[in-house]
C-alpha atoms as a PDB file:
ATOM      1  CA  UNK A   1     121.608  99.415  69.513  1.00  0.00           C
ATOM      2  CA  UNK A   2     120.546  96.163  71.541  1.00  0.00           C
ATOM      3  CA  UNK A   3     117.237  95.332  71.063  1.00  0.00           C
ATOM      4  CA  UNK A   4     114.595  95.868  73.916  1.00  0.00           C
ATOM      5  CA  UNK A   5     114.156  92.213  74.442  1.00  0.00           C
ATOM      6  CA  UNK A   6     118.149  91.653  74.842  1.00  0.00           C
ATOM      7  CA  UNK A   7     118.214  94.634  77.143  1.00  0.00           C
ATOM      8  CA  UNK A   8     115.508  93.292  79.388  1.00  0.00           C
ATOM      9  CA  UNK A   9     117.895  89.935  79.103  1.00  0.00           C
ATOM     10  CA  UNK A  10     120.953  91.902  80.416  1.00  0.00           C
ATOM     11  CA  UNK A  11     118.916  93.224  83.263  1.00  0.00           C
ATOM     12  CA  UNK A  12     117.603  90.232  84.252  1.00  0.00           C
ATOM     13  CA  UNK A  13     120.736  88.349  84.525  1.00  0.00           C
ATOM     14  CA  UNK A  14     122.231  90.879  86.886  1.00  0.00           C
ATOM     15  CA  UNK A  15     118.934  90.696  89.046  1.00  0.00           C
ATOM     16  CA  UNK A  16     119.691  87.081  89.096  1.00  0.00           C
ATOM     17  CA  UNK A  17     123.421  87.177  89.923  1.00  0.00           C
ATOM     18  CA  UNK A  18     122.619  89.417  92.868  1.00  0.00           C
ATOM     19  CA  UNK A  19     119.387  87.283  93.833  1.00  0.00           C
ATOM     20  CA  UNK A  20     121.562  84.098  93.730  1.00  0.00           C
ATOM     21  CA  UNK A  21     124.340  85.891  96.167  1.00  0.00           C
ATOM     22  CA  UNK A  22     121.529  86.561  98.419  1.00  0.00           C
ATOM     23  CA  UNK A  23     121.076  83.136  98.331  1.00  0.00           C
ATOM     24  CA  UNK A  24     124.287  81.701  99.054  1.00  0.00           C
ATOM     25  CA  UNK A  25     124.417  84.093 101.748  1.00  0.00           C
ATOM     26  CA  UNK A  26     120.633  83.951 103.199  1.00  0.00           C
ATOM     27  CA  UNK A  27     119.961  80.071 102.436  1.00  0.00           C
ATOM     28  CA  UNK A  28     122.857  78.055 101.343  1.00  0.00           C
ATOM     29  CA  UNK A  29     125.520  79.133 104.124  1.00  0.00           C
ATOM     30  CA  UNK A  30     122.821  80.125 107.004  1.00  0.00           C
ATOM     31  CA  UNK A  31     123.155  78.894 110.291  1.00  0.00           C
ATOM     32  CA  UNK A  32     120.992  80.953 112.118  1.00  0.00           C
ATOM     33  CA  UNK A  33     116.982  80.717 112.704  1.00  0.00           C
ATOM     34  CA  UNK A  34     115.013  81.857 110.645  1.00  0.00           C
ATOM     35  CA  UNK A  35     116.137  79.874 107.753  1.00  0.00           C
ATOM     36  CA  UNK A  36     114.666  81.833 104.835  1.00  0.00           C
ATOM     37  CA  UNK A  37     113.809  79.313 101.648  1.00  0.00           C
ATOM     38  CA  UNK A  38     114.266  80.408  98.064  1.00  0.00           C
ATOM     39  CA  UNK A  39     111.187  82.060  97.703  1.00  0.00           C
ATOM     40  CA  UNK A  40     111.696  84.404 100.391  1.00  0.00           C
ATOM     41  CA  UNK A  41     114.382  85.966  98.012  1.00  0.00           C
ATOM     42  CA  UNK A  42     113.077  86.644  94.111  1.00  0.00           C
ATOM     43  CA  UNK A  43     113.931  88.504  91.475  1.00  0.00           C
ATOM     44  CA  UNK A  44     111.431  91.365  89.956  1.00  0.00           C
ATOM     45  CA  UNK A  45     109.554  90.633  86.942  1.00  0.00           C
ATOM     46  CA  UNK A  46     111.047  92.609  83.953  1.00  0.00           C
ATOM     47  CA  UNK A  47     108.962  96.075  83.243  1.00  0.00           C
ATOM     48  CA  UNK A  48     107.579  95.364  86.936  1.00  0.00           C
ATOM     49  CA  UNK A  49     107.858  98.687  89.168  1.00  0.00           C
ATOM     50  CA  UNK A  50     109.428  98.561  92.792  1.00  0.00           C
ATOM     51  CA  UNK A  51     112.500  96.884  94.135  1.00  0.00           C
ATOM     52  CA  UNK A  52     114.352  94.567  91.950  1.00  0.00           C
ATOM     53  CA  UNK A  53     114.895  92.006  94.618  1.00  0.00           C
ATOM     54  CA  UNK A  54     111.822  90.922  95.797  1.00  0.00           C
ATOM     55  CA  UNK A  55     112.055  89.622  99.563  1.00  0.00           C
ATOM     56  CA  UNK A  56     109.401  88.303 101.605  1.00  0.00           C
ATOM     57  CA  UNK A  57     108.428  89.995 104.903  1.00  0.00           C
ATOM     58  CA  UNK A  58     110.683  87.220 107.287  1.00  0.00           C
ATOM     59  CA  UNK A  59     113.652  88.181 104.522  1.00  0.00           C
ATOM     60  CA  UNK A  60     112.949  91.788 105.130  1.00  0.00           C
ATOM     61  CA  UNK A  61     113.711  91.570 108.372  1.00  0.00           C
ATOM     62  CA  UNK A  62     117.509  89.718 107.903  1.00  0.00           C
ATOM     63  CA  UNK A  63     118.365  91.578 104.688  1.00  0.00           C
ATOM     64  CA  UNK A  64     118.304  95.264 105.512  1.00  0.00           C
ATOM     65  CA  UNK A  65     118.971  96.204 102.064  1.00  0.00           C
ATOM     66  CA  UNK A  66     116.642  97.311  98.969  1.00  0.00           C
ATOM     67  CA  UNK A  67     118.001  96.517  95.857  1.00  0.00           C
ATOM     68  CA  UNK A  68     117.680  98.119  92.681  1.00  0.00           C
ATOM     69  CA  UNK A  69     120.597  96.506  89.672  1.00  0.00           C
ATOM     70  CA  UNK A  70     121.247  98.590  86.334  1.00  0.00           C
ATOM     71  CA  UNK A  71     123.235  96.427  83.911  1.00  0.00           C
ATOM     72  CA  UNK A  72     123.904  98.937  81.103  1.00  0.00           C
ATOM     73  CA  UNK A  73     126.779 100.831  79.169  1.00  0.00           C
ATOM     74  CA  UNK A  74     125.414 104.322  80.404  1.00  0.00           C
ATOM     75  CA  UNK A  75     124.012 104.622  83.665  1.00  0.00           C
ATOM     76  CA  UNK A  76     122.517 107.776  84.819  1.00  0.00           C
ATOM     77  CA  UNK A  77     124.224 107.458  88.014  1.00  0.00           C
ATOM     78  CA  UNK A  78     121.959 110.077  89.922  1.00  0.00           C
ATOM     79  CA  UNK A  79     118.793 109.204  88.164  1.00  0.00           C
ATOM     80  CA  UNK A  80     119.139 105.422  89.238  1.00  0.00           C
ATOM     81  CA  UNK A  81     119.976 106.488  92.837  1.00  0.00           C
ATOM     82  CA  UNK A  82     117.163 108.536  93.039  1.00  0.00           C
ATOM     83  CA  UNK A  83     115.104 105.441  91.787  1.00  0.00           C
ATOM     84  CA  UNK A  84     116.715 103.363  94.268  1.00  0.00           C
ATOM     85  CA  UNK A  85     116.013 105.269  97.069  1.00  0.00           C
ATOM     86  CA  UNK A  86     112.278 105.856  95.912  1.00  0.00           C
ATOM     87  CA  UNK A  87     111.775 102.141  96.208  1.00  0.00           C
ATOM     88  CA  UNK A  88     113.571 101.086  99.430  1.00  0.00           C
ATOM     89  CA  UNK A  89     110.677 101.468 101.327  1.00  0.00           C
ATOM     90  CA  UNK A  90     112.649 101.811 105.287  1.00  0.00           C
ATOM     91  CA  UNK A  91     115.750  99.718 104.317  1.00  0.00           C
ATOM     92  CA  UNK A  92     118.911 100.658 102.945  1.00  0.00           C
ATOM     93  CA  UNK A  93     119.076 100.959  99.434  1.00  0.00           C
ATOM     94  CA  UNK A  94     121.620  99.929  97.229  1.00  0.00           C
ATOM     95  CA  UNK A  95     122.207 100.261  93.586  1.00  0.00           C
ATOM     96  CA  UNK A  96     124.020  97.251  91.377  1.00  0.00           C
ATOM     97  CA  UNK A  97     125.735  98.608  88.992  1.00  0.00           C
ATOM     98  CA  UNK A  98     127.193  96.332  85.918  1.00  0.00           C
ATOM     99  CA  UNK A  99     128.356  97.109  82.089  1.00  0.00           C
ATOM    100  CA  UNK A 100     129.897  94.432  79.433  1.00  0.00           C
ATOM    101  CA  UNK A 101     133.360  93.240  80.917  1.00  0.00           C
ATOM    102  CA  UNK A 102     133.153  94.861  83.981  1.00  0.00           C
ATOM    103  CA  UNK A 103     133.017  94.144  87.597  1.00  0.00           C
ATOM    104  CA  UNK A 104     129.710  94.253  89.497  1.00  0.00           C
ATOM    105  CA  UNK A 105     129.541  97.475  92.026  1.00  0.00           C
ATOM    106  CA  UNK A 106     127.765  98.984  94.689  1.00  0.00           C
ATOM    107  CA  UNK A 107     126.532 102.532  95.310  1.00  0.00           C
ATOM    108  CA  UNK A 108     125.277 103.196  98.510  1.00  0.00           C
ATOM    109  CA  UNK A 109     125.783 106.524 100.738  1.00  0.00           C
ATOM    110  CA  UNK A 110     128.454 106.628 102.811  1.00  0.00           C
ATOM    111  CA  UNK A 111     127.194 107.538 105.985  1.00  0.00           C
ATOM    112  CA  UNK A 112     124.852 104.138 105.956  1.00  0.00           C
ATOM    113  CA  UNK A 113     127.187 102.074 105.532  1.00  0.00           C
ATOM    114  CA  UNK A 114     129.368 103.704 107.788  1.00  0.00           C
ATOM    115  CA  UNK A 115     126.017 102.645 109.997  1.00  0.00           C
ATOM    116  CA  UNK A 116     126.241  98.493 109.178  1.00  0.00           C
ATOM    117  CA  UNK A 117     129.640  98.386 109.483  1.00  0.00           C
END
């Protein structure tokens, strides 16, 4: 069993691979105005409660996503949707999913993102 202190680790570097997409995305290869800077796009403090992206109010209003990012071997898929949608505030939320070796996913319900598309 991983140790709380590598688990926390594992976490964190998902919350950072999705935090430095956002970036690419929001900062890097944005054309539009407002340009958003890198602390308008953070990643939660370990053991903090709420979202696991942190954006500021300007990126709130270009990202309409909530993120919350589970990088473990067994996910309690419902449980961590639930948890999700308690922290989205009035944006879309979206769960990161991630285990060793695998592919990063998505869960988010159909009918919203039937909505963005």
């Amino acid at each position: 069993m991983a140790s709380p202190k590598a688990s926390k680790a594992k976490g964190r570097r998902l919350q950072n691979y999705v935090r430095d997409f956002l970036r690419k995305k929001y900062i890097t290869n944005w054309t539009k105005i407002p340009k958003l800077e890198d602390d308008d796009i953070k990643s939660q403090t370990m053991g903090m409660t709420g979202e696991d992206i942190v954006l500021s109010p300007i990126a709130k209003k270009l990202i309409p996503f909530s993120f919350e990012c589970k990088n473990v071997e067994r996910l309690n898929l419902w449980d961590s949707i639930e948890q999700a949608e308690s922290n989205c505030e009035d944006r879309l939320p979206i769960l990161v999913i991630k285990r060793n070796r695998s592919k990063v996913y998505a869960v988010v319900e159909f009918d919203k993102l039937m909505e963005k598309i």
